[in-house]
Protein backbone atom coordinates (compact mmCIF):
# COMPACT_ATOMS: atom_id res chain seq x y z
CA UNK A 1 12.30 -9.75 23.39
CA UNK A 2 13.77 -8.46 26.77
CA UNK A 3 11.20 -5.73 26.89
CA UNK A 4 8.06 -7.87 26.91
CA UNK A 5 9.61 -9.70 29.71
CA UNK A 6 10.25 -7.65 32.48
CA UNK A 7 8.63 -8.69 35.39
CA UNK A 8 9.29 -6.00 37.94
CA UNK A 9 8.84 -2.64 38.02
CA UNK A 10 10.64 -0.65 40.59
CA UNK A 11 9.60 2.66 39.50
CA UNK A 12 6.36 2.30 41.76
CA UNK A 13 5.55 2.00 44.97
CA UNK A 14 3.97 -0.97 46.13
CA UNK A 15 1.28 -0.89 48.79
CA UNK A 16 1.70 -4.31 49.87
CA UNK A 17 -1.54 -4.24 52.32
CA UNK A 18 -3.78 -3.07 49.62
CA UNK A 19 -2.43 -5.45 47.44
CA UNK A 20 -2.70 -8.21 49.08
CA UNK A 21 -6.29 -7.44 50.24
CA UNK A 22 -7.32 -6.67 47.01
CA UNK A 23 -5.94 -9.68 45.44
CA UNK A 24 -7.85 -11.58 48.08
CA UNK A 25 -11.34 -10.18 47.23
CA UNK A 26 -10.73 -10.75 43.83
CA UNK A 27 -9.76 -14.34 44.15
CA UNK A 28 -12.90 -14.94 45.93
CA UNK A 29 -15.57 -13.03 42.58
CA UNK A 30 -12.85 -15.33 40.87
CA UNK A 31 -14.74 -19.01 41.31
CA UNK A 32 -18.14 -18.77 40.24
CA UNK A 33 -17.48 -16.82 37.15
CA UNK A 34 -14.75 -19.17 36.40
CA UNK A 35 -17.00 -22.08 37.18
CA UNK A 36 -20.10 -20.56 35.37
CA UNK A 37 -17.98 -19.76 32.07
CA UNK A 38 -16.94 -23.51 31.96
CA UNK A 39 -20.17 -24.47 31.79
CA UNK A 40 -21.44 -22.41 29.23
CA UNK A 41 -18.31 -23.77 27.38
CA UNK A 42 -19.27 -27.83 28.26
CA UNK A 43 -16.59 -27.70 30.14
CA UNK A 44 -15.79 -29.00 34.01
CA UNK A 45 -15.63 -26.22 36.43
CA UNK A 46 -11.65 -27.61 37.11
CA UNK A 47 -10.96 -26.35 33.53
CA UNK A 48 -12.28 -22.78 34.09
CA UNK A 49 -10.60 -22.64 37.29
CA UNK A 50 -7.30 -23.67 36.11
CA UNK A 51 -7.50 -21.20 33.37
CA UNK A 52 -7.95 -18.41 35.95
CA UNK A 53 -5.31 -19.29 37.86
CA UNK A 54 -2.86 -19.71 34.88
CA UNK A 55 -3.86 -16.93 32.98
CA UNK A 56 -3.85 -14.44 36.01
CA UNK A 57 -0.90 -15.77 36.65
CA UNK A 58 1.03 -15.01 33.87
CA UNK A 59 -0.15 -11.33 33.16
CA UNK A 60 0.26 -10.29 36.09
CA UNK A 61 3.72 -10.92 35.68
CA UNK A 62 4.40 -10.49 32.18
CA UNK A 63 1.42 -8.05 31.33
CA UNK A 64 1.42 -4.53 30.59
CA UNK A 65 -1.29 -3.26 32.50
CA UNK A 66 -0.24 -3.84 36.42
CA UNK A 67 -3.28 -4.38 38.04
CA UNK A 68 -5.23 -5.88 35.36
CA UNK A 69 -6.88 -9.09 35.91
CA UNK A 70 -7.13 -12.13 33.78
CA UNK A 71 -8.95 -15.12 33.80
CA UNK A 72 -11.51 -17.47 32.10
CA UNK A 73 -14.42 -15.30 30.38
CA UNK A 74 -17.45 -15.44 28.59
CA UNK A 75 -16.09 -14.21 25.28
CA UNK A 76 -13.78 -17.04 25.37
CA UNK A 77 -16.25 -19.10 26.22
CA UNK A 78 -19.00 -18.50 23.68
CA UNK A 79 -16.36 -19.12 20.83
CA UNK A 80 -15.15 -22.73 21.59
CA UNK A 81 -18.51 -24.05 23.24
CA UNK A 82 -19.24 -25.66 19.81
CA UNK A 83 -15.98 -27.45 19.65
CA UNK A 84 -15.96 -28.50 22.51
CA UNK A 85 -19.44 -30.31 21.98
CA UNK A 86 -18.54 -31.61 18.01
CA UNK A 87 -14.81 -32.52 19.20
CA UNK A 88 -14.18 -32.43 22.55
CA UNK A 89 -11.70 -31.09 25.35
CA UNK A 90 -8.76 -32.36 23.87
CA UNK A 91 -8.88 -30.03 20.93
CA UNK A 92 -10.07 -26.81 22.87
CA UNK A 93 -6.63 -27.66 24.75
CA UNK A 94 -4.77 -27.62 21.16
CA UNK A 95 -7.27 -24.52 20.40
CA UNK A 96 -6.19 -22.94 23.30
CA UNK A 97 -2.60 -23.71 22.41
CA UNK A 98 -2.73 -22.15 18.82
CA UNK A 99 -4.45 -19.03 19.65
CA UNK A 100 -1.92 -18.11 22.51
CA UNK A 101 1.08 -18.63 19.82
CA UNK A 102 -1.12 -15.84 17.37
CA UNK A 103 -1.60 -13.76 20.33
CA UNK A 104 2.42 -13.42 20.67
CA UNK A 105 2.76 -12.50 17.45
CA UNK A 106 0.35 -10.10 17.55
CA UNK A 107 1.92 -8.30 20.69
CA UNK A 108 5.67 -8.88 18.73
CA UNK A 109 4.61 -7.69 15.39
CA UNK A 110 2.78 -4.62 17.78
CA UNK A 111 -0.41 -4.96 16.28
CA UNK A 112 -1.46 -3.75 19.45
CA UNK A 113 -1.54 -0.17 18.46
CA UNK A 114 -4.28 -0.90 16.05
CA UNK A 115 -6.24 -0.17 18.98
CA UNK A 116 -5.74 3.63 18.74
CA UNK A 117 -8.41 2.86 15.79
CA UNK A 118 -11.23 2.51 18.10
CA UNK A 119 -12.73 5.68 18.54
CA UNK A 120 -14.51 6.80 22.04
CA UNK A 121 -18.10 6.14 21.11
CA UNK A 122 -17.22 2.53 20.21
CA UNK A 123 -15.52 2.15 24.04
CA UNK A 124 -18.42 4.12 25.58
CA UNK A 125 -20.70 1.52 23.58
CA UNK A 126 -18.76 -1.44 24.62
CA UNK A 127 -18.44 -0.74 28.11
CA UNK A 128 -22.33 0.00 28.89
CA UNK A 129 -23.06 -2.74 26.99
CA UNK A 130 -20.90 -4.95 29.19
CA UNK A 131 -21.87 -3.38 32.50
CA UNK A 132 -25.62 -4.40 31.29
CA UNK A 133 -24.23 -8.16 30.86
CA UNK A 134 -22.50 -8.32 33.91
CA UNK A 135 -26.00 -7.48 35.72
CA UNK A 136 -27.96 -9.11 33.76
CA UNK A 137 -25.74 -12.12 34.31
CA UNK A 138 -26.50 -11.81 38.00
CA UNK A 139 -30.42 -12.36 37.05
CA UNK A 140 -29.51 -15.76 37.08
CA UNK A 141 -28.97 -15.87 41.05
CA UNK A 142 -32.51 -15.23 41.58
CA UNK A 143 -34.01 -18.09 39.89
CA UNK A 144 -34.27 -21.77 41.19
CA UNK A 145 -32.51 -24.99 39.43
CA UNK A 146 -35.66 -24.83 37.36
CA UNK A 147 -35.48 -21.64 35.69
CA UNK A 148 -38.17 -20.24 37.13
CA UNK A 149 -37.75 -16.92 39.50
CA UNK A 150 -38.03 -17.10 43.24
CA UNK A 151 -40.82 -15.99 45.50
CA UNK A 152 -41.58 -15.71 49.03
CA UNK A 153 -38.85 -16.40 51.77
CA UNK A 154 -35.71 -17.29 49.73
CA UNK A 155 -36.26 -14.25 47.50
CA UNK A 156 -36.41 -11.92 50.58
CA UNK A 157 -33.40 -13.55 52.12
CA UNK A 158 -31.45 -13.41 48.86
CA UNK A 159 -32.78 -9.49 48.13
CA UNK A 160 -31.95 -8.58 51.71
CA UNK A 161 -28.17 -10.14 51.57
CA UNK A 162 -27.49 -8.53 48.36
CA UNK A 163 -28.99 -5.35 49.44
CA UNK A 164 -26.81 -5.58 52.39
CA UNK A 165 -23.58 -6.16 50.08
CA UNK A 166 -24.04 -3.57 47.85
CA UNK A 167 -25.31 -1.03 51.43
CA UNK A 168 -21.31 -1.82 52.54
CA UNK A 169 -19.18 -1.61 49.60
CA UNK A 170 -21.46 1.24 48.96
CA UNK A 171 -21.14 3.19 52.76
CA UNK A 172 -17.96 1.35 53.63
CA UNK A 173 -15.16 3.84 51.43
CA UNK A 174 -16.88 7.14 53.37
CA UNK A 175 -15.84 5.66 56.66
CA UNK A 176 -12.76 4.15 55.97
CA UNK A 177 -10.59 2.90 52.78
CA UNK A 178 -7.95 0.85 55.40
CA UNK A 179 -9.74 -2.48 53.62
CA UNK A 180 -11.50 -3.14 50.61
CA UNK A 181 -14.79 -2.70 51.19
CA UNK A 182 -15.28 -5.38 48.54
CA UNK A 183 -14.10 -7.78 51.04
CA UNK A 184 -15.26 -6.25 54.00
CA UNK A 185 -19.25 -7.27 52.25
CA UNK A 186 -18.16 -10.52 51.20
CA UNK A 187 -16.75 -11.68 54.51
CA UNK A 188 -19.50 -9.79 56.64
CA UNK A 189 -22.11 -11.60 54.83
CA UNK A 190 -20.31 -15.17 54.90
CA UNK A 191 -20.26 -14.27 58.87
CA UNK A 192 -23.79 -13.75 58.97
CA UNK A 193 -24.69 -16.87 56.70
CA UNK A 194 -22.77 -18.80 59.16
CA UNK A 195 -23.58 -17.50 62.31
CA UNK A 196 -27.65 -17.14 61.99
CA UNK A 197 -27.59 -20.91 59.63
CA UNK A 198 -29.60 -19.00 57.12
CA UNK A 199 -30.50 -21.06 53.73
CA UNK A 200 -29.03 -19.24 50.77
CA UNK A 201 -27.24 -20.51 47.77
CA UNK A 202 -23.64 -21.09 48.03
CA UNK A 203 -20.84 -21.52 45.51
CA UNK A 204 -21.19 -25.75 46.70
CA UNK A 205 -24.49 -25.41 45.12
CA UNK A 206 -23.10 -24.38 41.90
CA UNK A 207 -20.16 -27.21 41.37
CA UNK A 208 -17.49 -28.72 43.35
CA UNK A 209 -13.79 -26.58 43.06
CA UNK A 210 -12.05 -29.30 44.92
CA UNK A 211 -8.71 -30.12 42.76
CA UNK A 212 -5.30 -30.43 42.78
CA UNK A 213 -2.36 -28.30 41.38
CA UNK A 214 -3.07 -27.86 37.36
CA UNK A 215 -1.70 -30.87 35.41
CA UNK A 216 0.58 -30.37 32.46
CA UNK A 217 -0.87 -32.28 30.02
CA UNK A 218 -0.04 -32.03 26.00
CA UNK A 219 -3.13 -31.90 23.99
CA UNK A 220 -4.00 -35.08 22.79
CA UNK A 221 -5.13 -34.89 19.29
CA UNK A 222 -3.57 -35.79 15.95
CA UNK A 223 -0.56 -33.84 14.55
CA UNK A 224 -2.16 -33.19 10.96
CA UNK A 225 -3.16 -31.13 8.71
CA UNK A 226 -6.87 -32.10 9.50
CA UNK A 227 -6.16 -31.16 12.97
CA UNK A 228 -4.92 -27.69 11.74
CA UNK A 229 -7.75 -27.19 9.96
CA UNK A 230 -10.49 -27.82 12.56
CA UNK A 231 -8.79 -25.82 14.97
CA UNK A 232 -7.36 -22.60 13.17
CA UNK A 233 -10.46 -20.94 12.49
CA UNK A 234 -11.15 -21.21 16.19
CA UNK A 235 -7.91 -20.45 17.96
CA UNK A 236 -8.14 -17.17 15.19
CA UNK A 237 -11.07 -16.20 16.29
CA UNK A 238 -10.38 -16.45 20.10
CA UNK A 239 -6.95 -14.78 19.68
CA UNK A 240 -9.03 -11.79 18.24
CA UNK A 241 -11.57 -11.71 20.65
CA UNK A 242 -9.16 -12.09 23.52
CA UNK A 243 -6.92 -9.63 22.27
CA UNK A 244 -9.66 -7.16 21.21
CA UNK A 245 -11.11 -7.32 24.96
CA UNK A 246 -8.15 -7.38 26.84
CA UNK A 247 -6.88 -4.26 25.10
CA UNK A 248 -9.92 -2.68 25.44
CA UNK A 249 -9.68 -3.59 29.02
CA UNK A 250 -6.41 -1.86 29.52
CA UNK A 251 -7.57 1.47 27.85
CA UNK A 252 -10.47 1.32 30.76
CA UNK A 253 -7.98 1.05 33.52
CA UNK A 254 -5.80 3.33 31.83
CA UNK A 255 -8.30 6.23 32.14
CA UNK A 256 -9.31 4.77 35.41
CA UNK A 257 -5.49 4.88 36.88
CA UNK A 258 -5.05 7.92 34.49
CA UNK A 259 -1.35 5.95 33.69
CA UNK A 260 -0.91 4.04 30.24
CA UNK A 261 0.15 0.69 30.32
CA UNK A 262 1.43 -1.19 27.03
CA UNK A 263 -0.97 -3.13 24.92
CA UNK A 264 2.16 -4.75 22.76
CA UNK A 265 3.10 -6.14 25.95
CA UNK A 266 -0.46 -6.87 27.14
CA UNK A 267 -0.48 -9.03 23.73
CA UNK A 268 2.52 -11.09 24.47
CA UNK A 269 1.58 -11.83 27.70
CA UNK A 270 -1.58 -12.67 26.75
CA UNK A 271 -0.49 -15.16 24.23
CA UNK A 272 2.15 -16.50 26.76
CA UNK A 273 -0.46 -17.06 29.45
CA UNK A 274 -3.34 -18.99 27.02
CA UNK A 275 -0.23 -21.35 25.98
CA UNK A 276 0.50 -22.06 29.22
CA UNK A 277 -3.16 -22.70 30.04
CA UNK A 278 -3.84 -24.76 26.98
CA UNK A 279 -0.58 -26.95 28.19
CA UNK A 280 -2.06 -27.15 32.05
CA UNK A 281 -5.55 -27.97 31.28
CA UNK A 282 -7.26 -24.81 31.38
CA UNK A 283 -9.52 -23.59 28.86
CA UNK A 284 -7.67 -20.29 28.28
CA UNK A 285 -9.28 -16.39 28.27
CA UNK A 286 -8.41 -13.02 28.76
CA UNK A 287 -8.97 -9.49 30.59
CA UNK A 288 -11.71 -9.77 32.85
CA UNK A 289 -13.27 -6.07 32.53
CA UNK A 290 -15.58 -7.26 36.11
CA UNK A 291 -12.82 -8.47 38.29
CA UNK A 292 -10.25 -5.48 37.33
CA UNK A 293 -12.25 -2.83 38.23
CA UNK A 294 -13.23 -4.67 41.48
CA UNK A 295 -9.17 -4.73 41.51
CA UNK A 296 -8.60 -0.98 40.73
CA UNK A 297 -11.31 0.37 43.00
CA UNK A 298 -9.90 -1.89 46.02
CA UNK A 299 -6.58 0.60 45.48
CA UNK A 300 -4.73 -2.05 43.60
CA UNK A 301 -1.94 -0.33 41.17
CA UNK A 302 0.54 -2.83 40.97
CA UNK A 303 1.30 -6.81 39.84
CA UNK A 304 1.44 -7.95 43.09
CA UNK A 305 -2.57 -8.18 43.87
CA UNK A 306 -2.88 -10.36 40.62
CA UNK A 307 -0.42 -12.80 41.57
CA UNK A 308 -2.19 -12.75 45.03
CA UNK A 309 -5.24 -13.44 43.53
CA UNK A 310 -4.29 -15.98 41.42
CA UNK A 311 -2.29 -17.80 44.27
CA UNK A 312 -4.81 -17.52 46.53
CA UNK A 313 -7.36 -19.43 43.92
CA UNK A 314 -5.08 -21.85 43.52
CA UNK A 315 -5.13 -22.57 47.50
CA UNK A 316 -8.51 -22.58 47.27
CA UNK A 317 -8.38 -25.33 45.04
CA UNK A 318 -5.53 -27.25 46.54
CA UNK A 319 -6.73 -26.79 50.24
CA UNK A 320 -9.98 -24.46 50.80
CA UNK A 321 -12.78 -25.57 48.84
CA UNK A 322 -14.61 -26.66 51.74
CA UNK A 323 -14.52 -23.45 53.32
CA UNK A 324 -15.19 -21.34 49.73
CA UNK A 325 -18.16 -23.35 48.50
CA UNK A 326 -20.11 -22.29 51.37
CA UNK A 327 -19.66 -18.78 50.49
CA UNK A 328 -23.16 -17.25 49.79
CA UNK A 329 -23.35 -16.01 46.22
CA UNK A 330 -25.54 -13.12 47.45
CA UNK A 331 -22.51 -11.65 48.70
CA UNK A 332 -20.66 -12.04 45.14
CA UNK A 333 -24.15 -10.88 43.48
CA UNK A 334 -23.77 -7.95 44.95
CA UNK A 335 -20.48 -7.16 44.63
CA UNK A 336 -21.09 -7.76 40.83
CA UNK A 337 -23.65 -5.83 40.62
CA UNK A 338 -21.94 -3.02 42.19
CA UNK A 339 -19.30 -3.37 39.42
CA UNK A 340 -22.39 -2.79 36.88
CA UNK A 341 -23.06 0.20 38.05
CA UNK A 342 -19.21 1.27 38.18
CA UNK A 343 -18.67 0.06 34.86
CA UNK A 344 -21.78 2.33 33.10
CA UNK A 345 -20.39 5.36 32.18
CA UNK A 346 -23.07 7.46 32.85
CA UNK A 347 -21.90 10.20 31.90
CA UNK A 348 -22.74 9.32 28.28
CA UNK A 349 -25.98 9.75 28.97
CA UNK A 350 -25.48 13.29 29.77
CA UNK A 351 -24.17 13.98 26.13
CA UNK A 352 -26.39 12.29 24.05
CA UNK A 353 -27.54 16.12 22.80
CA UNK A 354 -24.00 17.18 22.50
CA UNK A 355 -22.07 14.70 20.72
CA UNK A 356 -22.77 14.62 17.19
CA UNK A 357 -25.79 12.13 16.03
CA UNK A 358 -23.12 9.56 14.39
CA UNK A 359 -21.30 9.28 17.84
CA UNK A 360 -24.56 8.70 19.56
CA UNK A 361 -25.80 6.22 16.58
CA UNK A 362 -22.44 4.18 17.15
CA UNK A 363 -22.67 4.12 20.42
CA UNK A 364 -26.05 2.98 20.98
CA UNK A 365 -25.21 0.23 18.28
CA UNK A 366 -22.22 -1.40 19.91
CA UNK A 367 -24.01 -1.41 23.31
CA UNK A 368 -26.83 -3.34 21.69
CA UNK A 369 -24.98 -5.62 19.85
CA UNK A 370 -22.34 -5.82 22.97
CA UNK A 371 -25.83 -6.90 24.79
CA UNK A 372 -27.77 -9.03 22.55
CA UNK A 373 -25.22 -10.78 20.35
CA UNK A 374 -22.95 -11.52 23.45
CA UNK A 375 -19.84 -11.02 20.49
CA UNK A 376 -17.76 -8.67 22.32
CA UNK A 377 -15.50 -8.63 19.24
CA UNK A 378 -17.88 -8.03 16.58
CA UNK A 379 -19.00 -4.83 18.36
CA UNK A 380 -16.32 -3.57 18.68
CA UNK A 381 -15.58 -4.61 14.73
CA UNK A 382 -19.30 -3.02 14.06
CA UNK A 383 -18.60 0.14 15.97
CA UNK A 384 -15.44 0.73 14.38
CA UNK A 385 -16.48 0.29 10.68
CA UNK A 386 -19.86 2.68 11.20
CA UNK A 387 -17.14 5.01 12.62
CA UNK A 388 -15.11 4.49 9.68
CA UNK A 389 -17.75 4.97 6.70
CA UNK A 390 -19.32 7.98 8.59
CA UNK A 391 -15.67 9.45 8.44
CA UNK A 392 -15.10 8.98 5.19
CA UNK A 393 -18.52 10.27 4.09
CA UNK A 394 -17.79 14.07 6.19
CA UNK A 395 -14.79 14.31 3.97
CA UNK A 396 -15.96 13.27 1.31
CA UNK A 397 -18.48 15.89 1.48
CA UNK A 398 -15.68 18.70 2.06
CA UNK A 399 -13.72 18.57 -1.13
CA UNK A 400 -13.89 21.98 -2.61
CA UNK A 401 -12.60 23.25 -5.85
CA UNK A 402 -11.86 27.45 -6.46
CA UNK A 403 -11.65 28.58 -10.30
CA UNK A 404 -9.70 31.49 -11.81
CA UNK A 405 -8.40 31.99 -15.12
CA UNK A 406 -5.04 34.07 -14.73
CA UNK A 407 -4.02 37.00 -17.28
CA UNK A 408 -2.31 34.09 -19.38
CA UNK A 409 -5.74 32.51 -19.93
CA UNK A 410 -4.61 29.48 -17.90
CA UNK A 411 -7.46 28.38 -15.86
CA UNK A 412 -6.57 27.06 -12.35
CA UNK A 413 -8.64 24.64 -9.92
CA UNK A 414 -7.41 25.27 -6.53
CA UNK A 415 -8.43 22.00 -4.88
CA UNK A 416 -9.46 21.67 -0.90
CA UNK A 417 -10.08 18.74 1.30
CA UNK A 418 -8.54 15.17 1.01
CA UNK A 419 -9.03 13.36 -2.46
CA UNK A 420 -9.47 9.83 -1.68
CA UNK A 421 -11.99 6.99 -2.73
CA UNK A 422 -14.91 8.93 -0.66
CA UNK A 423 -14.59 12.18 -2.76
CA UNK A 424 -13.79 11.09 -6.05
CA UNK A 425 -17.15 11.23 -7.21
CA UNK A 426 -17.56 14.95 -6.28
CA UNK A 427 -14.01 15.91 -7.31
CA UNK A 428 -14.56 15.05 -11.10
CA UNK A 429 -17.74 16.79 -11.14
CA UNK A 430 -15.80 20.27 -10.48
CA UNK A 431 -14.24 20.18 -13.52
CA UNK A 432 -15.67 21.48 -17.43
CA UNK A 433 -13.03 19.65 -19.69
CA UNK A 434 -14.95 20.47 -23.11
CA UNK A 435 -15.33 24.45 -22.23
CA UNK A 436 -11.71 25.11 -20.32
CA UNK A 437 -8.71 26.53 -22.08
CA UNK A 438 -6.04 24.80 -23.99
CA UNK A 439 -3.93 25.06 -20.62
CA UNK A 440 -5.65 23.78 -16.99
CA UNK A 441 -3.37 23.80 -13.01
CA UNK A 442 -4.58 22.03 -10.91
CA UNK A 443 -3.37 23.06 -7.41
CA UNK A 444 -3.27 21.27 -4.24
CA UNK A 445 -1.90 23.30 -2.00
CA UNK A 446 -4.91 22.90 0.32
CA UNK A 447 -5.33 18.88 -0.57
CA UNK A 448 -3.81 15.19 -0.51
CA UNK A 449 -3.87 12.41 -3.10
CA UNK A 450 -3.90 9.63 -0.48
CA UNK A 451 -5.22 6.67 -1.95
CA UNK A 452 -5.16 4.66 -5.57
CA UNK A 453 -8.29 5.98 -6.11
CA UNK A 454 -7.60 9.22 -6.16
CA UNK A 455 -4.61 8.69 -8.62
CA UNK A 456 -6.77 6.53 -10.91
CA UNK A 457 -9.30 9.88 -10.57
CA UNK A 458 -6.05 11.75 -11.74
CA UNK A 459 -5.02 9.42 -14.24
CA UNK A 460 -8.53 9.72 -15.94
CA UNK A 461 -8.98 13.11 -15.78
CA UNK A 462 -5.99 13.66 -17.39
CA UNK A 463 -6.50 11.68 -20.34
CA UNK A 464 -9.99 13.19 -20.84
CA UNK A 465 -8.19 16.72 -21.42
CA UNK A 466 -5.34 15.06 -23.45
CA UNK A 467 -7.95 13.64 -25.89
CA UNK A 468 -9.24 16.67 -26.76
CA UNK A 469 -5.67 18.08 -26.67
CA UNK A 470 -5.38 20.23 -23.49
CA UNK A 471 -2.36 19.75 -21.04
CA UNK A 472 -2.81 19.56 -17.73
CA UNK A 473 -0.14 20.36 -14.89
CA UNK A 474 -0.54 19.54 -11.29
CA UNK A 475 1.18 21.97 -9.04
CA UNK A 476 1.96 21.73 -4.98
CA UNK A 477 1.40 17.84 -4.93
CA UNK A 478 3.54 17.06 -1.93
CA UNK A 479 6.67 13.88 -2.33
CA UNK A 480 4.64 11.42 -0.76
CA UNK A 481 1.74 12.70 -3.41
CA UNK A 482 4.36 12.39 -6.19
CA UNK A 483 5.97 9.28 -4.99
CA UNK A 484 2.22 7.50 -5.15
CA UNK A 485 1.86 8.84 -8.14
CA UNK A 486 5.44 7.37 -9.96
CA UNK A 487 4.70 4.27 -7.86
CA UNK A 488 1.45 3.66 -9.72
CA UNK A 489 2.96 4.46 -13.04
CA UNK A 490 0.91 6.97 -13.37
CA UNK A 491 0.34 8.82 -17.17
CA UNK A 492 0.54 12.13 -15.31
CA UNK A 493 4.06 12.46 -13.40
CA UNK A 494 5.43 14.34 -16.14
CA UNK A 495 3.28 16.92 -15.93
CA UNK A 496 3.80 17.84 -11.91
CA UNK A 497 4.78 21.23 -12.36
CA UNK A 498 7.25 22.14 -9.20
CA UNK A 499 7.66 24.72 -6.91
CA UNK A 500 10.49 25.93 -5.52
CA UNK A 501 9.22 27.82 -2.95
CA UNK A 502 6.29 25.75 -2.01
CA UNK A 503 7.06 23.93 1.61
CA UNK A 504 4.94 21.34 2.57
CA UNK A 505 5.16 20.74 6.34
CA UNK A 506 3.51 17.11 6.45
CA UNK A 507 5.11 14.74 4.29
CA UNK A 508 3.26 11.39 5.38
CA UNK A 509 -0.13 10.31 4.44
């Protein structure tokens, strides 16, 4: 377990300026989305701030992405907002709890490289999708307590400071990249709030974030079997989603950073930090896709501007919340919105008539559903099985099957393209059992037996030719091909005729 615990890397330089400054400007994007992601859970805004803090915490130390940042999110949220109303806190706590210990055995089992599964249209699909929620989520700024959207003076004032965010982090970078320009737009337009008394919206508008240091507290609920059962199917579903966008997450800043961090490790940590935040009264989350890539593009590279940022949240709990809940959210609407439009990968766009139409289809799919379910998870899931079947079908589709008879009259199939469940179907239909000679080979040199359905396709095929009392051999099946095959006490392993001279360079399926 050493290896998912070491907490400093010395290999890498640390730019402890950047750092520092970048874990600043993320603490500050930090609060509302924390408080707003509480609330769509039923939660206080405490809770979602405590789970920031604790969860970007933890990975920053234990996590295998440096430079990643965690906190409360959406996708958490969405999952345990109906607990939370039919039980209450105390068992979103316990949920919390649970899904952090299924997360650690995730990252110790390394389930984590199931991720290598998820091909590139599903990740362009997913990340569109979720630069489109991040602005859409932004919407919200521009409408009054009532719902309804705002006209007239606070509209222009709001348009203008938002304008004027996105105008520095935008302009600021071709001047100079000495501070974040991130920051630079947040604390510019705070100054100008201030200084000129204009009437804007402030984080104070939105909830209180005045608190203390997160209590330990142990969930109170019953230690049952009841309790197990109300909770499980939760705490399994968070751990996925968590686990599924937090990996996901690291892949991003992975291409981003063009280094590879490890998602095993990301897993553990994970885990580790929603335990911890379960146990201090936070309502746990993962990877925050938003804040990272504010993180990254601020120069961050190392641990050190997470634990800054989560530090620096937790003094703005402890001690600053006067000063932080007069921050204008115009300022943080822009700088979200200028994530957006980082996030898109717009180049995408450009090879809609290049990529083949399944890639496209996928992709389009798990951007809508990423948009209009609001199941980060399930896209991903959905993207991944369309990507799947569409496989399965090309190769199914490429099975091939070559006939000779030689000067012994034995007629030979020389077989090409993977037999598995997909091509089945076709493969039986290439042979003429009634019409052949009293002696069939059927080579696969050029093929695989990879599944059970292919050896049941074998097994069958093989007794249709011994009933009307014709011997069949199989010749060039490779060990792995034969092993299946004497596994599955199969009616056909006698009849593997070998070759000596016959090298197969692949021996695993």
């Amino acid at each position: 377990m050493k290896k998912y615990f070491n907490i400093f890397d010395f290999s890498q330089k640390v730019n402890y300026k950047t750092e520092i400054l970048s874990g600043l400007t993320v603490a500050l994007a930090l609060v509302p989305e924390a408080i707003a992601f509480a609330l769509i859970a039923g939660l206080s805004p405490l809770t979602g701030l405590y789970a920031a803090i604790v969860m970007g915490l933890v990975t920053s130390i234990l996590g295998g992405r440096p430079g990643m940042i965690s906190g409360a999110t959406g996708a958490v949220a969405i999952v345990i907002v109906a607990l939370a109303i039919s039980h209450g806190v105390e068992y979103v706590f316990a949920t919390v709890v649970l899904a952090g210990i299924i997360q650690v055995l995730a990252g110790v089992l390394k389930l984590g490289k199931l991720m290598r599964l998820v091909p590139q249209p599903v990740i362009f699909g997913f990340v569109n999708g979720l630069a489109v929620i991040i602005f859409m989520a932004q919407l919200d700024q521009f409408k009054d307590p009532s719902g309804s959207w705002l006209t007239g003076q606070p509209l222009y004032i709001l348009l203008g400071l938002v304008l004027l965010t996105m105008l520095i982090i935008w302009g600021l970078p071709k001047l100079t990249k000495v501070i974040p320009a991130s920051l630079v737009a947040i604390l510019a337009v705070f100054g100008l709030v201030v200084a000129f008394g204009i009437n804007t919206r402030t984080v104070g508008d939105i909830a209180s974030i005045q608190g203390g240091f997160p209590p330990f507290h142990i969930p109170n609920v019953p230690f049952s079997f009841e309790t197990l059962s109300i909770i499980f199917p939760y705490a399994a579903i968070m751990a996925a989603v968590g686990l599924i966008e937090s990996l996901l997450t690291l892949n991003i800043v992975d291409e981003i950073t063009e280094t590879r961090g490890s998602s095993n490790k990301e897993a553990v940590a994970q885990g580790v930090a929603n335990l911890c935040s379960g146990f201090l009264s936070g309502m746990g989350g993962c990877a925050m896709i938003g804040q990272s890539l504010i993180n990254i593009s601020s120069g961050a590279r190392a641990r050190l501007s997470g634990i800054v940022a989560a530090l620096t949240l937790l003094m703005f709990v402890m001690f600053g919340s006067g000063l932080i809940e007069l921050m204008p959210m115009a300022a943080l609407t822009g700088v979200m919105i200028m994530v957006a439009i980082g996030t898109f990968e717009w180049a995408s766009l450009r090879t809609f008539n290049r990529m083949p139409k399944s890639d496209v289809f996928v992709m389009v799919v798990v951007t809508l559903v990423t948009i209009f379910v609001g199941n980060l998870a399930l896209a991903v899931i959905v993207g991944v099985v369309i990507s799947a079947l569409v496989f399965a079908w090309d190769n199914a589709k490429r099975i091939r099957a070559r006939k000779r008879i030689d000067e012994n009259g034995v007629k030979h199939y020389e077989i090409y393209g993977p037999l598995f469940f997909g091509s089945v179907s076709t493969f039986n239909e290439k042979f003429d059992v009634l019409n052949d000679p009293d002696e069939v080979v059927i080579d696969f040199k050029e093929s695989r037996v990879s599944d059970m359905s292919a050896i049941e396709a074998l097994n069958k095929l093989t007794e249709r030719y011994m009933k009307v009392g014709k011997k069949v051999q199989l010749k060039h099946l490779s060990k792995d091909c034969q092993r299946l095959l004497k596994n599955a006490d199969s009616i056909i392993e006698v009849n593997v005729l070998e070759d000596p001279t016959y090298k197969l360079p692949l021996n695993k399926i």
